[in-house]
PDB file of N, CA and C in Angstrom:
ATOM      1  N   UNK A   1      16.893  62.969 128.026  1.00  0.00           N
ATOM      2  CA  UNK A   1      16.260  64.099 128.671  1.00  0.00           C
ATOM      3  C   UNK A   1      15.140  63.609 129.589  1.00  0.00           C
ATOM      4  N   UNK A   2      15.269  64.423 130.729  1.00  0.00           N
ATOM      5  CA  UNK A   2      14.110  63.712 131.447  1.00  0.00           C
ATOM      6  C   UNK A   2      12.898  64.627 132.033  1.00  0.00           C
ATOM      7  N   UNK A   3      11.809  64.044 132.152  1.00  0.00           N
ATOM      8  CA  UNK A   3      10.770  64.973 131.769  1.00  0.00           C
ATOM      9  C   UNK A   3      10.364  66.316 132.619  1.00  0.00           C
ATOM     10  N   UNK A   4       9.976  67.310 132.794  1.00  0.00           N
ATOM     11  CA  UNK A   4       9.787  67.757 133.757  1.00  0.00           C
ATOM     12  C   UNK A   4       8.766  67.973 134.694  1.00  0.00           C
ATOM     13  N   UNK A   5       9.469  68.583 136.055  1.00  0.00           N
ATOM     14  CA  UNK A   5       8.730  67.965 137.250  1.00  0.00           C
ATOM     15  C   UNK A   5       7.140  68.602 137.226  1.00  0.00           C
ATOM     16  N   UNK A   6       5.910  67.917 137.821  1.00  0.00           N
ATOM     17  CA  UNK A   6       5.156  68.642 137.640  1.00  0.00           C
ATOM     18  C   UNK A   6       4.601  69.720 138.706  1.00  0.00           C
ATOM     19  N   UNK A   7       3.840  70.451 137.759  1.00  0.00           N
ATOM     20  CA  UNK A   7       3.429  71.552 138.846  1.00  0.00           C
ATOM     21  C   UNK A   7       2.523  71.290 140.128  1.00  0.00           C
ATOM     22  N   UNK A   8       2.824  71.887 141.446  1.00  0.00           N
ATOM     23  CA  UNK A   8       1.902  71.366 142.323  1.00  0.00           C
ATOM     24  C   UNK A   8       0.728  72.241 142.045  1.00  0.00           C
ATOM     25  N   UNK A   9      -0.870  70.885 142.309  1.00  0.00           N
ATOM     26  CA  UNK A   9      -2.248  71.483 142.247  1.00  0.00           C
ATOM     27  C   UNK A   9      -2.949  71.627 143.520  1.00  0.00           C
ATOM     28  N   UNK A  10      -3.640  72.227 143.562  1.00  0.00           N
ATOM     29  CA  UNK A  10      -4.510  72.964 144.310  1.00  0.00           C
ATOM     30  C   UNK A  10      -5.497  72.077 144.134  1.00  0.00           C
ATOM     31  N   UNK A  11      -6.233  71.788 145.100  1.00  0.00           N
ATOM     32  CA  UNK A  11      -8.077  70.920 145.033  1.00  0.00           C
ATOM     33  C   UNK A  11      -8.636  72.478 145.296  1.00  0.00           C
ATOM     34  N   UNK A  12      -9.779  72.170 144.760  1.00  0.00           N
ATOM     35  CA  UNK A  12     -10.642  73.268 145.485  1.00  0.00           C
ATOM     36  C   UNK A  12     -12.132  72.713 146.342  1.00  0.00           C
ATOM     37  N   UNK A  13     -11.733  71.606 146.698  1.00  0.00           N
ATOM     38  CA  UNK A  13     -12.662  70.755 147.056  1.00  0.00           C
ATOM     39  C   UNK A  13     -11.864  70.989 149.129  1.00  0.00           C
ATOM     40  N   UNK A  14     -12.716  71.869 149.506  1.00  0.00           N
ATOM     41  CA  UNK A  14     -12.116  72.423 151.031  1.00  0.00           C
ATOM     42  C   UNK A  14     -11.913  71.308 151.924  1.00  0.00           C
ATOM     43  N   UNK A  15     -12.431  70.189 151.657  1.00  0.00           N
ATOM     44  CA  UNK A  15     -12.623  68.817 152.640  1.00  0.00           C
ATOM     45  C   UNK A  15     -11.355  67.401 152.379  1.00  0.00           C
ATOM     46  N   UNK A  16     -10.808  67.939 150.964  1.00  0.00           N
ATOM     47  CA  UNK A  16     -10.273  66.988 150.415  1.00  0.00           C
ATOM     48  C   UNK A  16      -8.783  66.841 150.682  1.00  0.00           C
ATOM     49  N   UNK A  17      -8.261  68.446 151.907  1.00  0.00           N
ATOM     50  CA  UNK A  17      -7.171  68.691 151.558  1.00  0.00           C
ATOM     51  C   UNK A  17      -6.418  67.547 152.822  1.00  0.00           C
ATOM     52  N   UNK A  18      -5.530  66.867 152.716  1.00  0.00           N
ATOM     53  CA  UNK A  18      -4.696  65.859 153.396  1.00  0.00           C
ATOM     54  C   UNK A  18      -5.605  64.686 154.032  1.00  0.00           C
ATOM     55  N   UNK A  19      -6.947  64.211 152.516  1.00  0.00           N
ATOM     56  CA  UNK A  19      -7.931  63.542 153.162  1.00  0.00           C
ATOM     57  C   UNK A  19      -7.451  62.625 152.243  1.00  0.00           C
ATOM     58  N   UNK A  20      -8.077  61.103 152.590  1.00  0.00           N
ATOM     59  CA  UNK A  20      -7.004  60.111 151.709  1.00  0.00           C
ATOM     60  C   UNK A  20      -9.048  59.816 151.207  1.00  0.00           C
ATOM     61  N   UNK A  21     -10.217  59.452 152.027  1.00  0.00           N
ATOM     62  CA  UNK A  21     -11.242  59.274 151.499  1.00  0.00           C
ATOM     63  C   UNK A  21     -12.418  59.997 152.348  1.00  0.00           C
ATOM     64  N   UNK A  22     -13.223  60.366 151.399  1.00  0.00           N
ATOM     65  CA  UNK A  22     -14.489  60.920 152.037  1.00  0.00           C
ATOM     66  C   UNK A  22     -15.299  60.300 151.295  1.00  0.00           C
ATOM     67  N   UNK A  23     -16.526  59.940 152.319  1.00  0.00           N
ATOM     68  CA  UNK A  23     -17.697  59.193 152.633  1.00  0.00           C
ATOM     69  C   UNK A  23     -18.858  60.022 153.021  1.00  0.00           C
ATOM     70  N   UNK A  24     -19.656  60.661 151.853  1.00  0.00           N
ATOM     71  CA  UNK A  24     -21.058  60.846 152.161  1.00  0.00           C
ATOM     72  C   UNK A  24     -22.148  61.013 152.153  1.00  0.00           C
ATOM     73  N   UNK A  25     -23.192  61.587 152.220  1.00  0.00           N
ATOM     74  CA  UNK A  25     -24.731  61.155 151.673  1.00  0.00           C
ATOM     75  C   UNK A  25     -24.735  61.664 150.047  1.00  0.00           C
ATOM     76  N   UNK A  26     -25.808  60.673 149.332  1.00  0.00           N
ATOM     77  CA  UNK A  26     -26.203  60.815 148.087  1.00  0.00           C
ATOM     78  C   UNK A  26     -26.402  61.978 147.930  1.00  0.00           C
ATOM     79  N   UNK A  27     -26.240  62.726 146.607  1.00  0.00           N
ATOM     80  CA  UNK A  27     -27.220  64.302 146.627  1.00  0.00           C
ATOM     81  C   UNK A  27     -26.974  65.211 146.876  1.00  0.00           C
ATOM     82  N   UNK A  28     -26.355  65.378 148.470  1.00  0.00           N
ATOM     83  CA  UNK A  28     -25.349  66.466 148.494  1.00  0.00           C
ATOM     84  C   UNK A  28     -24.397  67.096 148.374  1.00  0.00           C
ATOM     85  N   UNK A  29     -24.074  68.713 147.965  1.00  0.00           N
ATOM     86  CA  UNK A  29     -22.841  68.586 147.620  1.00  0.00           C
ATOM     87  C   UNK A  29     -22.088  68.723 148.993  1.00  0.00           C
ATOM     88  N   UNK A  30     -20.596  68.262 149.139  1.00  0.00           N
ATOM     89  CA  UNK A  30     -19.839  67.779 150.013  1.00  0.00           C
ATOM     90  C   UNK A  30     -19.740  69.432 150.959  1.00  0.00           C
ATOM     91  N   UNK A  31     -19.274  70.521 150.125  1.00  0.00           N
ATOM     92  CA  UNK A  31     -19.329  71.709 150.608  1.00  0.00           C
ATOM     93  C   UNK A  31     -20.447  71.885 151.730  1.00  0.00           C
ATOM     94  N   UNK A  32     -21.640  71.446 151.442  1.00  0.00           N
ATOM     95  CA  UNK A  32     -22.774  71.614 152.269  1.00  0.00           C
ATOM     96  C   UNK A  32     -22.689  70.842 153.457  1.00  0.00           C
ATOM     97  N   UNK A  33     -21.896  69.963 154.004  1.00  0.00           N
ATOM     98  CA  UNK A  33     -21.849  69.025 155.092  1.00  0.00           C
ATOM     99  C   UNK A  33     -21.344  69.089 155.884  1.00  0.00           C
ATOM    100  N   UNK A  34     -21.326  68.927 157.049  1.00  0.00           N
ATOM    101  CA  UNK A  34     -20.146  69.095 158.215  1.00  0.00           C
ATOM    102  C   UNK A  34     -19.965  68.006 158.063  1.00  0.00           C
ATOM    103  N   UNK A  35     -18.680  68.253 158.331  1.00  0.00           N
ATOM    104  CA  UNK A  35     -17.530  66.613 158.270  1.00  0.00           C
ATOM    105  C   UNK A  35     -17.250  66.365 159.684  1.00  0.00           C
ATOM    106  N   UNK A  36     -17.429  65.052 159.422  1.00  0.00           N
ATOM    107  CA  UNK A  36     -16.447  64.032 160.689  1.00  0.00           C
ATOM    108  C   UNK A  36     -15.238  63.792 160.194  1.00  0.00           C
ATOM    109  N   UNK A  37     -14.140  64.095 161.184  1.00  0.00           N
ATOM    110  CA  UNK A  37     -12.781  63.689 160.649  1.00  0.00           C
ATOM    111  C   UNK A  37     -12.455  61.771 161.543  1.00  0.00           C
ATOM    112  N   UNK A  38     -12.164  61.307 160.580  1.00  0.00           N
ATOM    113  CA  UNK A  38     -11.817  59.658 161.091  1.00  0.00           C
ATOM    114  C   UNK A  38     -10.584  59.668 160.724  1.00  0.00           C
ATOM    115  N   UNK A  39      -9.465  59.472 161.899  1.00  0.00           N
ATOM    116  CA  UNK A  39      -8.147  59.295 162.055  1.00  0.00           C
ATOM    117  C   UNK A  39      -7.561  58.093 161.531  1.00  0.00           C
ATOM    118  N   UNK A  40      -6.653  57.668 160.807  1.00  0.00           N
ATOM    119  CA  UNK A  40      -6.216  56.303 159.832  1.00  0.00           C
ATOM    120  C   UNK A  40      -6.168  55.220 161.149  1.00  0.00           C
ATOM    121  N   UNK A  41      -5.757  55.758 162.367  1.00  0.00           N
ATOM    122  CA  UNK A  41      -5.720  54.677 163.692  1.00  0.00           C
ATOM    123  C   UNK A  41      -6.991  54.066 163.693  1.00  0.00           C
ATOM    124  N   UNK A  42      -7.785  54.643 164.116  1.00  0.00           N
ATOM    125  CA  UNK A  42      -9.460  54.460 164.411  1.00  0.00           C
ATOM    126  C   UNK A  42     -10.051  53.593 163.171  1.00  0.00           C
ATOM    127  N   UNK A  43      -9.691  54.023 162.139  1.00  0.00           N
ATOM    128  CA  UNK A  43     -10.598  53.263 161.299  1.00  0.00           C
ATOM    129  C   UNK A  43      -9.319  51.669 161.004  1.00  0.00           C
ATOM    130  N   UNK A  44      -8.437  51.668 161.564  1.00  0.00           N
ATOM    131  CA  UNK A  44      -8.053  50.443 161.190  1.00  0.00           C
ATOM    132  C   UNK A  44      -8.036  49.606 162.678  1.00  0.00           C
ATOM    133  N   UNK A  45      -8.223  50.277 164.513  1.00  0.00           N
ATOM    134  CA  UNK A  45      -8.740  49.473 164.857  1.00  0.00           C
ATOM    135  C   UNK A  45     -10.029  49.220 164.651  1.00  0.00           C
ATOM    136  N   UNK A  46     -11.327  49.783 163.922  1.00  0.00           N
ATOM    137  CA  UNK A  46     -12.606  49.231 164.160  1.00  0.00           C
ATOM    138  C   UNK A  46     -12.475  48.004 163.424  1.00  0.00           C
ATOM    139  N   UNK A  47     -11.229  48.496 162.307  1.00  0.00           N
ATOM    140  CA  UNK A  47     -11.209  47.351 161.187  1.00  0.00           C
ATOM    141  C   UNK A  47     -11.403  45.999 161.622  1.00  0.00           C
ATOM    142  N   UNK A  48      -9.808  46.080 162.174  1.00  0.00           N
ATOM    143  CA  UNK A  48     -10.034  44.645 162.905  1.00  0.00           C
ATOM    144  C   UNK A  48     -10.217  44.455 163.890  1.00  0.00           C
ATOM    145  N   UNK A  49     -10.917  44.784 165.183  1.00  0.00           N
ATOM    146  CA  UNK A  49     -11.655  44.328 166.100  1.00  0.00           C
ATOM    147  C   UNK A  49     -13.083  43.768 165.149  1.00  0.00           C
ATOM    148  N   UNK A  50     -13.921  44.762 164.514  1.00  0.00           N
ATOM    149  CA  UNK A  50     -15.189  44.620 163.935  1.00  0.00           C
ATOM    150  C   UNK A  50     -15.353  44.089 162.450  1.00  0.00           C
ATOM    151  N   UNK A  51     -14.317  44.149 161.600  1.00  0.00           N
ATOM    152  CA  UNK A  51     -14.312  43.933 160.560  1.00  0.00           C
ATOM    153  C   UNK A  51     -13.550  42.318 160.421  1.00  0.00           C
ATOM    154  N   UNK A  52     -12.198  42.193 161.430  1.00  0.00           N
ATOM    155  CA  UNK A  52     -11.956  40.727 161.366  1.00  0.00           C
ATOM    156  C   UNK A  52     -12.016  40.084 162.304  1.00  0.00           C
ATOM    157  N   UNK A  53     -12.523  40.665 162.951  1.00  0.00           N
ATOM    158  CA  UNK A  53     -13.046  39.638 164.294  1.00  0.00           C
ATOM    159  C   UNK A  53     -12.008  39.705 165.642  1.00  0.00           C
ATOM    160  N   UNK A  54     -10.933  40.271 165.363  1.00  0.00           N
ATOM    161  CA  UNK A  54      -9.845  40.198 166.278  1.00  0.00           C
ATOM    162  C   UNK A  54      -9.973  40.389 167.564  1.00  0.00           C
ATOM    163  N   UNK A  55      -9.921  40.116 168.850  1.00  0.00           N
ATOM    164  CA  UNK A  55      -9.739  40.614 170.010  1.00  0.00           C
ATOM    165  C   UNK A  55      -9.173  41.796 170.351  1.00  0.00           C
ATOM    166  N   UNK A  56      -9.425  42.940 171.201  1.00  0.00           N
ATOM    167  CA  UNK A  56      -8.829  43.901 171.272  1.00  0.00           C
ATOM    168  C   UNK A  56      -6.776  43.997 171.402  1.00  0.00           C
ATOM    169  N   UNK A  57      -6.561  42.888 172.209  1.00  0.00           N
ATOM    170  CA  UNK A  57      -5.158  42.177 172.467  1.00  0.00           C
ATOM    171  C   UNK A  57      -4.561  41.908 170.980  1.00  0.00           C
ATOM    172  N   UNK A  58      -5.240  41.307 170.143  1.00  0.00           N
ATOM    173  CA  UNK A  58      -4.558  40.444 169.066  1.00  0.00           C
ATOM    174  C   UNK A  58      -4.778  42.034 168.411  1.00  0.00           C
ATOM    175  N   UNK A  59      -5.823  42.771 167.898  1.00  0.00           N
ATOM    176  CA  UNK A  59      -5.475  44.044 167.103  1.00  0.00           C
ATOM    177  C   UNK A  59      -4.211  44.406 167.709  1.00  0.00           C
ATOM    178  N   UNK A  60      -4.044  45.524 169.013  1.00  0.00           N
ATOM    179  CA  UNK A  60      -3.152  46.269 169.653  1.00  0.00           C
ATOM    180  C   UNK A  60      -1.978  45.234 169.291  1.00  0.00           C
ATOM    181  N   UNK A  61      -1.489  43.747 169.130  1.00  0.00           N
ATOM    182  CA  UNK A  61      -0.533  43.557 168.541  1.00  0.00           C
ATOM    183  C   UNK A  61      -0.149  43.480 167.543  1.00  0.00           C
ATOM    184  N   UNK A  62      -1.475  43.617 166.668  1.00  0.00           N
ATOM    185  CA  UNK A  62      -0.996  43.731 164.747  1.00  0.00           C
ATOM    186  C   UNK A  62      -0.291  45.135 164.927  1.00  0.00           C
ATOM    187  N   UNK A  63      -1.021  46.057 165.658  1.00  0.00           N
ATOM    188  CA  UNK A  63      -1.313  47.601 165.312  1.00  0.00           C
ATOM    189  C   UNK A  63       0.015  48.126 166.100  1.00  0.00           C
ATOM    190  N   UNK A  64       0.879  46.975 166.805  1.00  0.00           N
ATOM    191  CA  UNK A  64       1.943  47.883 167.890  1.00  0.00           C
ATOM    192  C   UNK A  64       1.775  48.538 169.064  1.00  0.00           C
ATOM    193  N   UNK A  65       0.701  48.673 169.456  1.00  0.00           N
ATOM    194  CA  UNK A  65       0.153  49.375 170.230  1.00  0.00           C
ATOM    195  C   UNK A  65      -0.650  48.541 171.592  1.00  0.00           C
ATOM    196  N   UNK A  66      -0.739  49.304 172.533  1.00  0.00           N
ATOM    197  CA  UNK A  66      -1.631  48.260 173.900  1.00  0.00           C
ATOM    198  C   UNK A  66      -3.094  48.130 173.433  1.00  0.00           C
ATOM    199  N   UNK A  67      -3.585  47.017 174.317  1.00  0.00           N
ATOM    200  CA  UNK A  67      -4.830  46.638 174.230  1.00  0.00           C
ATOM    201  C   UNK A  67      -5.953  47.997 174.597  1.00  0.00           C
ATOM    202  N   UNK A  68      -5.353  48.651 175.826  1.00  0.00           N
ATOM    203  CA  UNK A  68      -5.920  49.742 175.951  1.00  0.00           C
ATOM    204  C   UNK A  68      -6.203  50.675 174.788  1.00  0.00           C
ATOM    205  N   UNK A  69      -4.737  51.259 174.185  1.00  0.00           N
ATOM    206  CA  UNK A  69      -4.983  52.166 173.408  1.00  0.00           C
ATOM    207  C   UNK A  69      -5.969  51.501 172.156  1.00  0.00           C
ATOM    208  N   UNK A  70      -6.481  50.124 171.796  1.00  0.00           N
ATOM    209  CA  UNK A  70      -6.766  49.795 170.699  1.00  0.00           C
ATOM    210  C   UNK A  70      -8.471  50.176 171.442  1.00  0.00           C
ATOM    211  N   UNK A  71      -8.652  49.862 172.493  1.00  0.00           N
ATOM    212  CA  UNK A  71     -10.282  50.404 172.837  1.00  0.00           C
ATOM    213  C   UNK A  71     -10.386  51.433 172.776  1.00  0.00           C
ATOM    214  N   UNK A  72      -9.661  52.330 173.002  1.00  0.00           N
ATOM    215  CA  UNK A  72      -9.988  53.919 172.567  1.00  0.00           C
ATOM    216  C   UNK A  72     -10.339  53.961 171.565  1.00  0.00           C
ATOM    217  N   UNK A  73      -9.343  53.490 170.573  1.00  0.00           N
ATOM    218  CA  UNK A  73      -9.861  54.111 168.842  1.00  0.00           C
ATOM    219  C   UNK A  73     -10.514  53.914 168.751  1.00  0.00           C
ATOM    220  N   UNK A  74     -11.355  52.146 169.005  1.00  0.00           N
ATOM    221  CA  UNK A  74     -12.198  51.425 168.804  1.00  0.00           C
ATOM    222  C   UNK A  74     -13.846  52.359 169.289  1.00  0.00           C
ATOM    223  N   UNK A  75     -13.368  52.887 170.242  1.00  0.00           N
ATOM    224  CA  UNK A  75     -14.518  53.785 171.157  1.00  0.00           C
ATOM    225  C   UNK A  75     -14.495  55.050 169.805  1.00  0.00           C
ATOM    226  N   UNK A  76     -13.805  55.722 169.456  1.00  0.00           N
ATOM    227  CA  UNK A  76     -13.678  57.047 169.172  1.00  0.00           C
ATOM    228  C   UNK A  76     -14.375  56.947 167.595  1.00  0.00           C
ATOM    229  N   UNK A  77     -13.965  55.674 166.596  1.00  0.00           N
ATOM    230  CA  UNK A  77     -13.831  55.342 165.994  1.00  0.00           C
ATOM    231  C   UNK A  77     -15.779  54.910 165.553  1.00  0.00           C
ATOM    232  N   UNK A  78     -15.922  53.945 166.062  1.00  0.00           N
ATOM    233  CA  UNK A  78     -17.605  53.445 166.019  1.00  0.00           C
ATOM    234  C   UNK A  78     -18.316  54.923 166.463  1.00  0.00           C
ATOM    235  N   UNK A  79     -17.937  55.791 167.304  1.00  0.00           N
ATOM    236  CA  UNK A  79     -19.068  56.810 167.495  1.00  0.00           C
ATOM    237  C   UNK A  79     -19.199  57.470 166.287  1.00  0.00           C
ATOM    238  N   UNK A  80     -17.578  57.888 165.670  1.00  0.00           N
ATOM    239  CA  UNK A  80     -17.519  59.138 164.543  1.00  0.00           C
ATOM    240  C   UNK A  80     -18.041  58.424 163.607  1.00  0.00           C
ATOM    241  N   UNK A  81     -17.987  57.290 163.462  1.00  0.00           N
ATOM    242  CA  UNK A  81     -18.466  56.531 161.943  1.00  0.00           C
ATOM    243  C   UNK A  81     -20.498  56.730 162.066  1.00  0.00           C
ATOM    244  N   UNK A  82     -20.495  56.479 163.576  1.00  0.00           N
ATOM    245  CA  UNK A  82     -22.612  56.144 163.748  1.00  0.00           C
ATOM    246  C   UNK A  82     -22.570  57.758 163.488  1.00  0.00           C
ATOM    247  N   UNK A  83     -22.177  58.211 164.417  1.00  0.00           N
ATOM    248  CA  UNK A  83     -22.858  59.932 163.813  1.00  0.00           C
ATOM    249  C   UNK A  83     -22.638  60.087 162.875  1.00  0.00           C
ATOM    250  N   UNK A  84     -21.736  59.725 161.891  1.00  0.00           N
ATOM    251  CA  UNK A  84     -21.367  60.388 160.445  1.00  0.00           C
ATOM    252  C   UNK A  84     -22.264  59.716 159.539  1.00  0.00           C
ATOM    253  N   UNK A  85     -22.624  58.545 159.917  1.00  0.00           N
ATOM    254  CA  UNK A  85     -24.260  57.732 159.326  1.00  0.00           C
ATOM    255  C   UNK A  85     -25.305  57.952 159.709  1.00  0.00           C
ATOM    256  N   UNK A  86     -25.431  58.146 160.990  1.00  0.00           N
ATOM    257  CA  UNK A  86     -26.967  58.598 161.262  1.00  0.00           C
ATOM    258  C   UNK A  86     -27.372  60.442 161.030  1.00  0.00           C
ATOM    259  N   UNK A  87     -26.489  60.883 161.635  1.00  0.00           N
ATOM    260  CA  UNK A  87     -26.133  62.601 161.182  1.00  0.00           C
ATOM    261  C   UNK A  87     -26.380  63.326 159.530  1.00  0.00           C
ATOM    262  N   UNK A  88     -26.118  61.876 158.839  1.00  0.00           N
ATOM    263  CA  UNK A  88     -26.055  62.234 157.630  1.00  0.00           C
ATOM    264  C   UNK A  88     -24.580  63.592 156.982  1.00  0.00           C
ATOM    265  N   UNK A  89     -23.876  63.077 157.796  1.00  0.00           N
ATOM    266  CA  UNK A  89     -22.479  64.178 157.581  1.00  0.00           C
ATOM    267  C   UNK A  89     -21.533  63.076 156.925  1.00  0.00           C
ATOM    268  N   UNK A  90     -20.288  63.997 156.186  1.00  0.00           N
ATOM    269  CA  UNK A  90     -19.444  63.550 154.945  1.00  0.00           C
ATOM    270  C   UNK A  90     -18.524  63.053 156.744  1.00  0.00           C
ATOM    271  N   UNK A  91     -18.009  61.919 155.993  1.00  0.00           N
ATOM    272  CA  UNK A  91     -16.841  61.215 156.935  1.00  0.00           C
ATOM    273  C   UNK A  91     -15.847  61.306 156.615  1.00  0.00           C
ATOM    274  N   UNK A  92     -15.029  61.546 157.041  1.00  0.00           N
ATOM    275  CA  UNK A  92     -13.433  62.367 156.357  1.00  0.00           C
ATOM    276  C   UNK A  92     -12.516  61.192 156.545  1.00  0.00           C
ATOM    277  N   UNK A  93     -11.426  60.118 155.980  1.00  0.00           N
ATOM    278  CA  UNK A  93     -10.987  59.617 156.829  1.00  0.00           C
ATOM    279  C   UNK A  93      -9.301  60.070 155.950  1.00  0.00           C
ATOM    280  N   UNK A  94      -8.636  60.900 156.891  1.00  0.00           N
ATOM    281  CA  UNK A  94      -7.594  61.298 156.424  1.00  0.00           C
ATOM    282  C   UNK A  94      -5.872  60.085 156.406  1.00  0.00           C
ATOM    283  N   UNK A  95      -5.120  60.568 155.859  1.00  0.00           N
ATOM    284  CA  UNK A  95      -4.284  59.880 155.035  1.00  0.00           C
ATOM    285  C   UNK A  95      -2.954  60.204 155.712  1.00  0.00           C
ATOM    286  N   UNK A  96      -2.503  59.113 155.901  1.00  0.00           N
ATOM    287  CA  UNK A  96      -0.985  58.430 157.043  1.00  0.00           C
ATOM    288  C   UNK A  96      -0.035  59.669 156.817  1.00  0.00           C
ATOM    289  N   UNK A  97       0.412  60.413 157.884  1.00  0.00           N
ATOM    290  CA  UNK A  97       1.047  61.709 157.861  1.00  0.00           C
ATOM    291  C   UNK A  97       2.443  61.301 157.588  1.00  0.00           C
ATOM    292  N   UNK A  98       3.101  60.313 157.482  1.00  0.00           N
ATOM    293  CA  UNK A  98       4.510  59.117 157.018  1.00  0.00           C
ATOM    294  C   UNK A  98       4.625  58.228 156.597  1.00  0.00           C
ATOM    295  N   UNK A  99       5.084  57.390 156.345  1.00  0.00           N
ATOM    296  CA  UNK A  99       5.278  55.827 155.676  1.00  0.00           C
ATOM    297  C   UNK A  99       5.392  55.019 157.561  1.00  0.00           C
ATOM    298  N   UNK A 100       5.799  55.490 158.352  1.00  0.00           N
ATOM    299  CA  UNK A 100       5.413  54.914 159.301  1.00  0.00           C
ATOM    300  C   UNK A 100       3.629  55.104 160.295  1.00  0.00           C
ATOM    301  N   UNK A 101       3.444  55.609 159.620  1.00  0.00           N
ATOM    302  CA  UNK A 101       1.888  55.887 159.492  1.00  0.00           C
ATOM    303  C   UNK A 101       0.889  54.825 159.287  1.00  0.00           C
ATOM    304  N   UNK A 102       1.415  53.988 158.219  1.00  0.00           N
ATOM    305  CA  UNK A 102       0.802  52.814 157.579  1.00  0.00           C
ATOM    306  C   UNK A 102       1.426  51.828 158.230  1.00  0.00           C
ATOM    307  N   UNK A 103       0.119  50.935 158.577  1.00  0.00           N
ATOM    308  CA  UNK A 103      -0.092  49.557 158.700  1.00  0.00           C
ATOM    309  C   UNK A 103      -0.188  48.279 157.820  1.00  0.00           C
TER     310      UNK A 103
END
């Protein structure tokens, strides 16, 4: 016998819904914050341009994508993250809409 399927849940957490992580200040509750939404692209070029050192060229070829499009994220990406730190707002960074989604 095999077990049965489970029921789908509900969050009631309004920020959490198709969010893979949120990021934000001590103390507050999350409800109280305006959120920055950070796109899974953006935060994996800042990754590696800023996080491994990569050239914009060498990311856009991990990532599939042109050198161009990897400065955009890279642009879109470092602003939403500084305002979402200096702003003191919850950073949303939502979760690969496919398995081709992921890097």
């Amino acid at each position: 016998m095999s077990p049965r399927p489970k029921k789908p849940r509900s969050c009631s957490c309004p920020f959490r819904n198709g969010a893979e992580l949120v990021f934000k200040p001590a103390g507050t509750p999350l409800k109280e914050l305006p959120r920055i939404d950070l796109e899974r692209d953006e935060l994996e070029a800042v990754h590696l341009c800023d996080g491994e050192g990569l050239t914009q060229h060498q990311a856009g070829e991990r990532m599939g994508v042109s050198r161009g499009t990897v400065q955009r994220l890279v642009v879109r990406g470092r602003k939403k993250i500084i305002d979402a730190v200096v702003g003191a707002q919850a950073l949303v960074v939502h979760a690969p809409q496919t398995d081709e989604d992921r890097y």
